[in-house]
Protein backbone atom coordinates (compact mmCIF):
# COMPACT_ATOMS: atom_id res chain seq x y z
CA UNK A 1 -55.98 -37.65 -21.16
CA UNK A 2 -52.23 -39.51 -21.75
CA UNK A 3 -52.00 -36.92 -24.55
CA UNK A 4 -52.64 -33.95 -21.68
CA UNK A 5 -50.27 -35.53 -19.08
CA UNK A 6 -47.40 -35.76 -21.79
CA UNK A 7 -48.05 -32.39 -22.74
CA UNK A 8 -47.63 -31.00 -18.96
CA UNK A 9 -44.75 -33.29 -18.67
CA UNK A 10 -43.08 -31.74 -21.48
CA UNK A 11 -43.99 -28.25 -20.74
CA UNK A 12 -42.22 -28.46 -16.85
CA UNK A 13 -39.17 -30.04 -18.31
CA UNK A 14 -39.33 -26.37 -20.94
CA UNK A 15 -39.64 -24.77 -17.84
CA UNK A 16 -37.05 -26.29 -15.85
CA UNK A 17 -34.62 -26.13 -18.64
CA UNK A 18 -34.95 -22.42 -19.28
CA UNK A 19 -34.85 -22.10 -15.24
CA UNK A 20 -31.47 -23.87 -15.31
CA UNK A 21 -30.19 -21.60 -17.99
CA UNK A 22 -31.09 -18.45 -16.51
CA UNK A 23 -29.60 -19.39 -13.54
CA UNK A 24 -26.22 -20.58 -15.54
CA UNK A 25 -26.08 -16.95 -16.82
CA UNK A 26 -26.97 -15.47 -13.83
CA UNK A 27 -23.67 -17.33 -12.02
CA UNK A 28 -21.59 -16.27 -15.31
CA UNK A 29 -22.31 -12.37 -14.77
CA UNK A 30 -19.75 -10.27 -12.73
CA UNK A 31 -20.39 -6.69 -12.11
CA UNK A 32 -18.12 -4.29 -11.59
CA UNK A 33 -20.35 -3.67 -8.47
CA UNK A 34 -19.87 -6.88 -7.16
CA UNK A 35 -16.10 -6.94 -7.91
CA UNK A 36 -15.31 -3.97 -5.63
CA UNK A 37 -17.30 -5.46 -2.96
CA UNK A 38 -15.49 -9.04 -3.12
CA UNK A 39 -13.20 -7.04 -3.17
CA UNK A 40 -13.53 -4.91 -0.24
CA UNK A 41 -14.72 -7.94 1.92
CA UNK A 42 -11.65 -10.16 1.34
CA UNK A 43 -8.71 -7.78 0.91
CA UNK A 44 -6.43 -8.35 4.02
CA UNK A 45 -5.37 -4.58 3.95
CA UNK A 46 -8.89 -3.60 4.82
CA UNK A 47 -8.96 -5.81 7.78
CA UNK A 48 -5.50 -4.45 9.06
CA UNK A 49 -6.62 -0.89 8.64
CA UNK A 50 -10.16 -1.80 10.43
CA UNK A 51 -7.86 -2.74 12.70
CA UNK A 52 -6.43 0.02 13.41
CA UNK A 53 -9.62 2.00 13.76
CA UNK A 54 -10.32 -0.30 16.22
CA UNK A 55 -6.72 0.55 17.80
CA UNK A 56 -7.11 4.28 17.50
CA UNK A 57 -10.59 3.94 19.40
CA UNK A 58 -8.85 2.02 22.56
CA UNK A 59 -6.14 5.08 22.52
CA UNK A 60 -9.01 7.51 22.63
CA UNK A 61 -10.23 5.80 25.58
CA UNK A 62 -7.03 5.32 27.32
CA UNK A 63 -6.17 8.67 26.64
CA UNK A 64 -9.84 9.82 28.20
CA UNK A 65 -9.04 7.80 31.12
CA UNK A 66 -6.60 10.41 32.71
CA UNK A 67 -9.38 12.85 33.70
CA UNK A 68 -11.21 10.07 35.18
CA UNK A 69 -10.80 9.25 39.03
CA UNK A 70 -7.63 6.80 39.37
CA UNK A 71 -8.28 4.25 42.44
CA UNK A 72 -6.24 1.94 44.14
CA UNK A 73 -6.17 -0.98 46.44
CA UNK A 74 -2.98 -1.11 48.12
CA UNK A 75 -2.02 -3.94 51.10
CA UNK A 76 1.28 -4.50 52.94
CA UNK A 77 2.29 -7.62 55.38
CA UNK A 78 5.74 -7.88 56.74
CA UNK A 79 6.52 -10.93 59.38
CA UNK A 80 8.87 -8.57 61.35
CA UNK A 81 9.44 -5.38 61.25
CA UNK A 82 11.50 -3.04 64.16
CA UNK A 83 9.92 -0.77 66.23
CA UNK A 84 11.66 2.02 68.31
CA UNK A 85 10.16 3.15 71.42
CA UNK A 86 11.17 5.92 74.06
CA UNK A 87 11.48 4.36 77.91
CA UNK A 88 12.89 6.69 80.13
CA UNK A 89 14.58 8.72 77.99
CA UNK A 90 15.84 5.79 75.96
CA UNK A 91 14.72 4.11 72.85
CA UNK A 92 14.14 0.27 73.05
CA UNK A 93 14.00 -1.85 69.60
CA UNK A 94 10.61 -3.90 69.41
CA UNK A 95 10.64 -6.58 66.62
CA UNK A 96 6.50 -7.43 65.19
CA UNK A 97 4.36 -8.17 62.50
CA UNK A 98 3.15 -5.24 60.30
CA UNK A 99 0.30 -5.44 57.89
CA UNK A 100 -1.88 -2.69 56.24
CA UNK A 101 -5.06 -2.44 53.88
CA UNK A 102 -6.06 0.78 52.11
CA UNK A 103 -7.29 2.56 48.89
CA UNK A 104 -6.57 5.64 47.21
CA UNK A 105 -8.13 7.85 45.34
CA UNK A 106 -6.59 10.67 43.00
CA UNK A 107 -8.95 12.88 40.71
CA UNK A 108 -7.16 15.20 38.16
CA UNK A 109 -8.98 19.19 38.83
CA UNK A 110 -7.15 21.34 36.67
CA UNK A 111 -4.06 21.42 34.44
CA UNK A 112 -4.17 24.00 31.83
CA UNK A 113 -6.01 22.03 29.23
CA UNK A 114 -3.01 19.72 28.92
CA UNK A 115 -4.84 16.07 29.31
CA UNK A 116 -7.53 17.74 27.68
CA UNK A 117 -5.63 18.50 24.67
CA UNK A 118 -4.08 14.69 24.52
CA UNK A 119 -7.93 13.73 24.92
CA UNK A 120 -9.28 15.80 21.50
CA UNK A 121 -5.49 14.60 20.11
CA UNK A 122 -6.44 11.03 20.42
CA UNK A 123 -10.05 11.29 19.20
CA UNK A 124 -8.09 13.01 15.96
CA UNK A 125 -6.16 10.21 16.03
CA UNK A 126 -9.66 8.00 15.29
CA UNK A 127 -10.95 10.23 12.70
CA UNK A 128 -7.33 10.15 11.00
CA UNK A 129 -7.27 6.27 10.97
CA UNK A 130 -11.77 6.24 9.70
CA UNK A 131 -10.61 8.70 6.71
CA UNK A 132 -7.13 6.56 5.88
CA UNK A 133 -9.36 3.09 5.66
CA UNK A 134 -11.69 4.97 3.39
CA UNK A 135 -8.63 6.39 1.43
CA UNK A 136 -7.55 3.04 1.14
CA UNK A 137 -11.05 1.26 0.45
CA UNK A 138 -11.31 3.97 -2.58
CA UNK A 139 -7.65 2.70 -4.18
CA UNK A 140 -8.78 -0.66 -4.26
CA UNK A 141 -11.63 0.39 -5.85
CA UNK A 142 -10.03 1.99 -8.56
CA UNK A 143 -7.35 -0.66 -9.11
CA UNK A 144 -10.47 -3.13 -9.00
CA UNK A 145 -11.91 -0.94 -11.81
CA UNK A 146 -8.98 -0.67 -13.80
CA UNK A 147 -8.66 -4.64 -14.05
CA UNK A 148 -11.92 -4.76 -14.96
CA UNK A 149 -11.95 -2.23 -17.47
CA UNK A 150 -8.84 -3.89 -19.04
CA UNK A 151 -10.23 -7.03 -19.02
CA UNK A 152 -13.65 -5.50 -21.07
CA UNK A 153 -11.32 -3.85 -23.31
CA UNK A 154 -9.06 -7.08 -24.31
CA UNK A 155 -12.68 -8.88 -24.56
CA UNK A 156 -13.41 -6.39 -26.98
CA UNK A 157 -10.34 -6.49 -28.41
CA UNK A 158 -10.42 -10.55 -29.10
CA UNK A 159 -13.32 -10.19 -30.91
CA UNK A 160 -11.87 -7.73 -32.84
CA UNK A 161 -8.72 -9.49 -33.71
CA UNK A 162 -10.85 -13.37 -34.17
CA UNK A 163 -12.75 -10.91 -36.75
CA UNK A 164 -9.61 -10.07 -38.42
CA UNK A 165 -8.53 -13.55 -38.23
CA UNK A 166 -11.41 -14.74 -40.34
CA UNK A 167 -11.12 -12.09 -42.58
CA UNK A 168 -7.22 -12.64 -42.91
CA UNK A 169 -8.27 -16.75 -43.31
CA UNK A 170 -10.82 -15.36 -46.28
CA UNK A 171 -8.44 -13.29 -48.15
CA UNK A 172 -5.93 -16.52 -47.70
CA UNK A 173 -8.52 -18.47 -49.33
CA UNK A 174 -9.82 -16.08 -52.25
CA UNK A 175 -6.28 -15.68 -53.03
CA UNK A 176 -5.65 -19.45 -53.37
CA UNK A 177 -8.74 -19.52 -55.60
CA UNK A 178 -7.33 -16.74 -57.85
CA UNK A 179 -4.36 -18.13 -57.83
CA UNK A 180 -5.37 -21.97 -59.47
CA UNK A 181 -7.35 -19.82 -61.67
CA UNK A 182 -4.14 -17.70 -62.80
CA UNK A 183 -5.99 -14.42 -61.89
CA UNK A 184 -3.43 -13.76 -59.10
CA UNK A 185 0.35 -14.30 -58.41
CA UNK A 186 1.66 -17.04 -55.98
CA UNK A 187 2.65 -13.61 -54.03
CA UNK A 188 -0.65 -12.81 -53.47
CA UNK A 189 -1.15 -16.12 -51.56
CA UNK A 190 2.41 -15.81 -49.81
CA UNK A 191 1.75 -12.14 -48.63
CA UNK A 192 -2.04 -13.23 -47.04
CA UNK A 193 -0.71 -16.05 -45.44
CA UNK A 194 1.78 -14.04 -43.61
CA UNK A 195 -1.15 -11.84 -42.77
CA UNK A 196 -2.87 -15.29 -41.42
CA UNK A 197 -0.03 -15.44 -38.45
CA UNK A 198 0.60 -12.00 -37.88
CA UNK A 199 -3.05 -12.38 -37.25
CA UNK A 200 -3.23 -15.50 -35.08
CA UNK A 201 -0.13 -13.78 -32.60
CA UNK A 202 -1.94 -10.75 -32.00
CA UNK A 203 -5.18 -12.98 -31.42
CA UNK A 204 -2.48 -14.49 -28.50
CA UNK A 205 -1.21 -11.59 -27.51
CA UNK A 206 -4.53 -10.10 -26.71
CA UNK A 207 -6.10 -13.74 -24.86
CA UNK A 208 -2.65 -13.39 -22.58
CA UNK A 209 -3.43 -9.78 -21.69
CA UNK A 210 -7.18 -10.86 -20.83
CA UNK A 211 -5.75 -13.40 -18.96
CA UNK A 212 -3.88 -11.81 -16.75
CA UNK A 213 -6.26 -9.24 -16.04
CA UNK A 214 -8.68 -11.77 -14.82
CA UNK A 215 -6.40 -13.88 -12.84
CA UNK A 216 -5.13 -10.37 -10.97
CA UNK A 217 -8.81 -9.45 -10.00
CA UNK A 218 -9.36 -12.54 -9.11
CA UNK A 219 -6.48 -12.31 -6.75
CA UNK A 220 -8.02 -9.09 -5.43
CA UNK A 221 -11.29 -10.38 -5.23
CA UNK A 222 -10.55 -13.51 -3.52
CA UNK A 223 -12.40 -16.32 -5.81
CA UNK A 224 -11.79 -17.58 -9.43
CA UNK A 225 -13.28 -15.85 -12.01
CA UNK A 226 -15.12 -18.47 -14.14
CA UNK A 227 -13.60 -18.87 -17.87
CA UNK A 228 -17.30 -17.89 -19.77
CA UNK A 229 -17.59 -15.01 -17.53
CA UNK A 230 -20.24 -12.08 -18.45
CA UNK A 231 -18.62 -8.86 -18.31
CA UNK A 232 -20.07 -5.45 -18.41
CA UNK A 233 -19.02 -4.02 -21.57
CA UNK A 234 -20.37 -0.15 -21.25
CA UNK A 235 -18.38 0.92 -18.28
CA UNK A 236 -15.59 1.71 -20.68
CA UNK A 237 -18.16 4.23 -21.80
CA UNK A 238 -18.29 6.94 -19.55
CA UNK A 239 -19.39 10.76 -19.41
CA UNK A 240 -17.07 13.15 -17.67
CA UNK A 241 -18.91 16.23 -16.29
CA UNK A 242 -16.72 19.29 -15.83
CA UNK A 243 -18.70 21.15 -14.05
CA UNK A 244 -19.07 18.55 -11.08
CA UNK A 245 -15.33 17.82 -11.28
CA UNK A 246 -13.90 21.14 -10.95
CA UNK A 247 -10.60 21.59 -9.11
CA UNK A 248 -11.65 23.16 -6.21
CA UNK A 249 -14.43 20.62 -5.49
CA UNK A 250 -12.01 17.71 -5.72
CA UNK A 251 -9.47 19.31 -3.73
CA UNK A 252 -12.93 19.92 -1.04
CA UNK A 253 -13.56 16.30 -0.89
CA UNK A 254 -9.86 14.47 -1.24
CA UNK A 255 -9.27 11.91 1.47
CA UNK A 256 -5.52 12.38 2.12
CA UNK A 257 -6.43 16.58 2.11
CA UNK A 258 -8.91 15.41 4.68
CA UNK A 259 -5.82 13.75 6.59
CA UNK A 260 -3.52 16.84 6.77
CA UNK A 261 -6.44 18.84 8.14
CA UNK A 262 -6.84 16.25 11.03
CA UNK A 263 -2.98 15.59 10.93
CA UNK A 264 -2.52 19.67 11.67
CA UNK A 265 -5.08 20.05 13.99
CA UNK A 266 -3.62 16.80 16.07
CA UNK A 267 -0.51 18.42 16.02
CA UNK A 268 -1.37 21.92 16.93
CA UNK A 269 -3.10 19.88 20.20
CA UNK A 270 -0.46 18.15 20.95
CA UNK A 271 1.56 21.59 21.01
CA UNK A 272 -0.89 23.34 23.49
CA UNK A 273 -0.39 20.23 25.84
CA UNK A 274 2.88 20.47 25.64
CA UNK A 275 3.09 23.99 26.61
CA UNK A 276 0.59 23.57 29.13
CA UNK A 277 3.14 21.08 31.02
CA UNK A 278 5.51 23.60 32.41
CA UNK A 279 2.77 25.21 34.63
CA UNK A 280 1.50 21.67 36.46
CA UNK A 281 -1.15 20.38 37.60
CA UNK A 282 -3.76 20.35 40.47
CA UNK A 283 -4.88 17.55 41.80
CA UNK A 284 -7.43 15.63 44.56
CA UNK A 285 -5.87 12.81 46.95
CA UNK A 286 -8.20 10.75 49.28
CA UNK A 287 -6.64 7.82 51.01
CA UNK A 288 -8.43 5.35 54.09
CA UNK A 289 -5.61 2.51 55.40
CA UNK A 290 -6.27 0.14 58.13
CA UNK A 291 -2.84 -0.56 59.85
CA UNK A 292 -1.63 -3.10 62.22
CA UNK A 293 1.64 -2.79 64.05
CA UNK A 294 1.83 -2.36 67.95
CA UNK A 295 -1.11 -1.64 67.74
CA UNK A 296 -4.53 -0.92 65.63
CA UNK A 297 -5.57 2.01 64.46
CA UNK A 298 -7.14 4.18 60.79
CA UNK A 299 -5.04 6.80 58.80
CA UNK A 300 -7.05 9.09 56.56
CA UNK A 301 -6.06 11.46 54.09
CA UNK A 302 -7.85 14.05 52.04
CA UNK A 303 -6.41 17.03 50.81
CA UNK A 304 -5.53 18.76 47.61
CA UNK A 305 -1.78 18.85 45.60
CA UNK A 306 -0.28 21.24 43.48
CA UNK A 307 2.78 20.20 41.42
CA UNK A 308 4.67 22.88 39.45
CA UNK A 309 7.75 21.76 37.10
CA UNK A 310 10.95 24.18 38.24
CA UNK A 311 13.62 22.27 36.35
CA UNK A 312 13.08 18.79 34.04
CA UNK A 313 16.77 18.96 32.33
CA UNK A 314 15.08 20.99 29.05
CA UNK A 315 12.92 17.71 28.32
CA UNK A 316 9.97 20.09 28.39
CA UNK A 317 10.95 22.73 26.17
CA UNK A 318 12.51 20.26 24.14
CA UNK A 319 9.15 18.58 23.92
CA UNK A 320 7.38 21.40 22.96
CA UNK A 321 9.39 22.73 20.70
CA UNK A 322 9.80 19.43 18.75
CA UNK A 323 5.57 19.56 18.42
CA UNK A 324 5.65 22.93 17.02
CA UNK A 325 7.85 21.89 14.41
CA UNK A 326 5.29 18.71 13.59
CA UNK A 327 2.55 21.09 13.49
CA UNK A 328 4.39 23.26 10.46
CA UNK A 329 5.67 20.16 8.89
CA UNK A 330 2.30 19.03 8.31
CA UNK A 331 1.06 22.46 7.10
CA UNK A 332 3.77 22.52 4.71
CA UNK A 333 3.02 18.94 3.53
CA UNK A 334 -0.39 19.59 3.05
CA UNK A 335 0.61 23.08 0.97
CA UNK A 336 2.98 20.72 -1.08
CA UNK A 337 0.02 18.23 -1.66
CA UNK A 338 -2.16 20.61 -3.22
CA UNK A 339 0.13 21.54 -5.40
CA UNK A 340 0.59 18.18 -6.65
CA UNK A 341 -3.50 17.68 -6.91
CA UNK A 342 -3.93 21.13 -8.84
CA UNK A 343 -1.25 19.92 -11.62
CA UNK A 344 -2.43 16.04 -11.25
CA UNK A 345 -6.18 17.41 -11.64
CA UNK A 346 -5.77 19.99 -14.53
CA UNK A 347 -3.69 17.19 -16.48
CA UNK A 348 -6.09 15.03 -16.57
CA UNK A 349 -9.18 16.93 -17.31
CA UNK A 350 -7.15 18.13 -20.44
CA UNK A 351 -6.44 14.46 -20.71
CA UNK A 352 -10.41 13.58 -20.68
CA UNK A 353 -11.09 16.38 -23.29
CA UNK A 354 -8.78 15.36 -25.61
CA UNK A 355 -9.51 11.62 -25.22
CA UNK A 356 -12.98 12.87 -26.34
CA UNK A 357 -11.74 14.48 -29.86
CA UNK A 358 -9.59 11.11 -30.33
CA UNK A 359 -12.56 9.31 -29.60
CA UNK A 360 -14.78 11.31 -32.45
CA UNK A 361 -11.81 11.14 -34.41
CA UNK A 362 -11.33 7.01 -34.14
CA UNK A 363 -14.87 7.10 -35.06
CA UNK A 364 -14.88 8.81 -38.39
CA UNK A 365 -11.70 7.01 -39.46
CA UNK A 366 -13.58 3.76 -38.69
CA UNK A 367 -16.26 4.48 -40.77
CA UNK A 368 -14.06 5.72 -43.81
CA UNK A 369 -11.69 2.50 -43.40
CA UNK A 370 -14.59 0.59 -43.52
CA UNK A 371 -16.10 2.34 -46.52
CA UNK A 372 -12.61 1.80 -48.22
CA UNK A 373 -12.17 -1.70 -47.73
CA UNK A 374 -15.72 -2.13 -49.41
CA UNK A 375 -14.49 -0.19 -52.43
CA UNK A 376 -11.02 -2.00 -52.75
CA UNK A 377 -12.37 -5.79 -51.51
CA UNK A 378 -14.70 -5.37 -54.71
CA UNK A 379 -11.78 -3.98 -56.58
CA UNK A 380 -9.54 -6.85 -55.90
CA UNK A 381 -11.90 -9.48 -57.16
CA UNK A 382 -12.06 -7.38 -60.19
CA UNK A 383 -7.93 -7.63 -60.29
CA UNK A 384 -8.31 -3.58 -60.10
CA UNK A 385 -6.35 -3.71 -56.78
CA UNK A 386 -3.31 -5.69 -55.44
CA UNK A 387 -2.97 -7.15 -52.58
CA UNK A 388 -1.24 -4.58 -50.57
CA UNK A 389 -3.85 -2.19 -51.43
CA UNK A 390 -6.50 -4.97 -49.19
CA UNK A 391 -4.06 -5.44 -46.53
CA UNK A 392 -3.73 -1.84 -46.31
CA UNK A 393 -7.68 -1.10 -46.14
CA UNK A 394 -7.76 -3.87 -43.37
CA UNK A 395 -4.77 -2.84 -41.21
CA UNK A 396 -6.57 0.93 -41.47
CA UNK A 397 -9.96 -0.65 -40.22
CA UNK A 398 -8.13 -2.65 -37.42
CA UNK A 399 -6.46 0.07 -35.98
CA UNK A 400 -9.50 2.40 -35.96
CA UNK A 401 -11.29 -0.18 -33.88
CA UNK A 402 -8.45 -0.73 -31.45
CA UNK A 403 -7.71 2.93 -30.91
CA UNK A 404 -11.18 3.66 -30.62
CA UNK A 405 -11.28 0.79 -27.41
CA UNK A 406 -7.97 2.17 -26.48
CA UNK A 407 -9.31 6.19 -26.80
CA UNK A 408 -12.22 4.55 -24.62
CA UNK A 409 -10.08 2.69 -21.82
CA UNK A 410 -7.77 5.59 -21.34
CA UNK A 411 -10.95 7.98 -20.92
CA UNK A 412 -12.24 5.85 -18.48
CA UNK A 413 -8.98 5.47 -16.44
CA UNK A 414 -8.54 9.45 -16.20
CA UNK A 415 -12.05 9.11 -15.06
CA UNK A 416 -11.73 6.67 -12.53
CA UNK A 417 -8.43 8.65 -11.23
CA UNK A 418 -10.48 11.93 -10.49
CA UNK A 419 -13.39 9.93 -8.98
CA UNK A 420 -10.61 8.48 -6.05
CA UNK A 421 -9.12 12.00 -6.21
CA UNK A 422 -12.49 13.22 -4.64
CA UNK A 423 -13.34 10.11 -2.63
CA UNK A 424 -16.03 8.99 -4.95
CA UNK A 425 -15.83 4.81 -4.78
């Protein structure tokens, strides 16, 4: 029985341990995922440009408002006011009180589209500032996934160079060996100890660049990023589908394209409302005042008012005129935007494919360094090789693995450019 209750004890505290673990690495792990939507959460540029949606909405509305009735209260008191009054052929000055209580009411009937076409303006206005937020929400995004590409790349990259360390450390070491056994020169030892520190600063150099990758998106994100952080290590291992990515499609879905369509549009509305203000408008007036003065009576009004514009000192024309030339400015702006996509686009597809023959290329000359430094580490125990010949073989091996991350990071960048191009988070 004691033997039983020490065994259950012992099997919980497994239990709990292993719990505790998997909940350690669980807290370690970072997504990319979840770095873009830290991200997205906590950046103060998205909550200024939410803002503004917000903003544009209210103009929408107030703009709206103008075909809706306008009504007034409207009240008057004055402790003396003079009265003239005809006796006898004569006027006679009365001094009283005067007070009066009304309301108004105007309603807008017709105006030749022109608070109608400030209405559709504004709601433009609201779809201009939705697609800008989403532009913007896509940039962070990428930048997001640029840190923490970089960051999976210099992890990569550490490992690479502590492996070269150790290896550098080894050769130090053999050479020492050979060297008390008068197999080897003292330049041997000399030339692998330099090796040792050339080693050690590019160790540095790539634990700074990590570094700083980390503490930027962690800047971005809004929290520290805990030092034994788990990274995801294939998304610098992406496939690039042409056929989904060709330059017309991007150019279909790109956010700031999106923005000169609603930008021209807005402007070509704004146009017809100004032309539509040189003919007037028509409108409804209702009024009901209660007014006491000599006496107490009710004035009522209803009736209909037509205002035409004869002469405004050219501000009209002017006006118009100045939102014709918006409306071409953003048509040519858009036209010079798509230019800059179509070269932007084509580069970097080119850019992709040729990433992917450096990236079959790093691969073969990885696996022939490696078969070389087999042949010549064998060879230089055997005192068939010098030293140079080693360091050689191992510089060769280094680089392939580096330029293959590097092939890999770059790939994934020109990537993650053509997925913001199109408005792909």
């Amino acid at each position: 029985m004691l033997i039983s209750k020490r065994y259950n004890l012992c099997m919980k505290k497994i239990i709990y341990t292993y719990l505790l673990i998997a909940l350690g690495l669980q807290a370690q792990t970072l997504t990319l995922e979840q770095s873009i939507q830290k991200t997205l959460l906590n950046h103060p540029d998205i909550k200024s440009f939410t803002l503004k949606v917000r903003q544009s909405k209210m103009g929408y509305k107030s703009a709206l408002s103008d075909y809706l009735p306008q009504v007034n209260l409207s009240a008057q008191y004055n402790p003396t006011q003079t009265y003239a009054l005809p006796v006898n052929g004569k006027f006679h000055t009365v001094n009283d009180t005067y007070w009066s209580l009304g309301a108004s009411l105007k309603q807008k009937i017709w105006d030749f589209s022109k608070t109608m076409a400030k209405i559709n303006a504004s709601k433009l206005d609201e779809n201009i500032a939705t697609l800008s937020l989403k532009d913007l929400k896509d940039l962070l995004a990428s930048k997001v996934k640029s840190l923490y590409e970089l960051m999976v790349v210099q992890y990569e990259a550490i490992k690479v160079r502590k492996t070269d360390l150790d290896l550098k450390k080894a050769y130090y070491a053999q050479a020492q060996a050979l060297f008390k056994q008068g197999l080897k020169t003292e330049a041997d030892t000399s030339r692998f100890l330099s090796a040792v520190y050339l080693a050690k600063d590019n160790l540095a150099i790539a634990k700074a660049t990590y570094e700083k990758a980390k503490n930027s998106l962690s800047l971005y994100m809004g929290e520290k990023i805990p030092d034994d952080v788990v990274l995801q290590t294939n998304v610098i291992k992406k496939e690039f589908h042409q056929n989904n990515n060709s330059v017309k499609n991007i150019l279909l879905a790109n956010n700031e394209l999106k923005i000169y369509n609603e930008t021209i549009q807005k402007n070509t509305l704004l146009h017809q409302s100004a032309k539509a203000s040189h003919y007037g408008s028509l409108d409804l007036l209702a009024s009901y005042d209660r007014v006491g003065s000599l006496n107490l009576y009710d004035t009522q009004l209803v009736g209909v008012v037509l205002n035409i514009p004869l002469y405004a000192g050219g501000r009209l024309t002017a006006d118009t005129q100045n939102a014709e030339i918006g409306m071409q400015i953003a048509k040519e702006q858009k036209a010079s935007k798509v230019l800059a996509l179509k070269e932007e686009i084509s580069n970097l597809i080119l850019d992709i494919q040729r990433y992917d023959e450096t990236i079959q290329a790093k691969k073969a000359q990885l696996d022939a360094a490696q078969s070389t430094k087999r042949v010549l580490d064998g060879r230089y125990k055997e005192g068939l090789s010098t030293y140079i010949e080693v360091l050689d073989a191992s510089s060769l091996v280094l680089d392939a693995k580096l330029g293959l991350l590097e092939a890999y990071y770059a790939k994934t960048l020109s990537i993650d450019r053509i997925d913001y191009l199109k408005g792909k988070i």
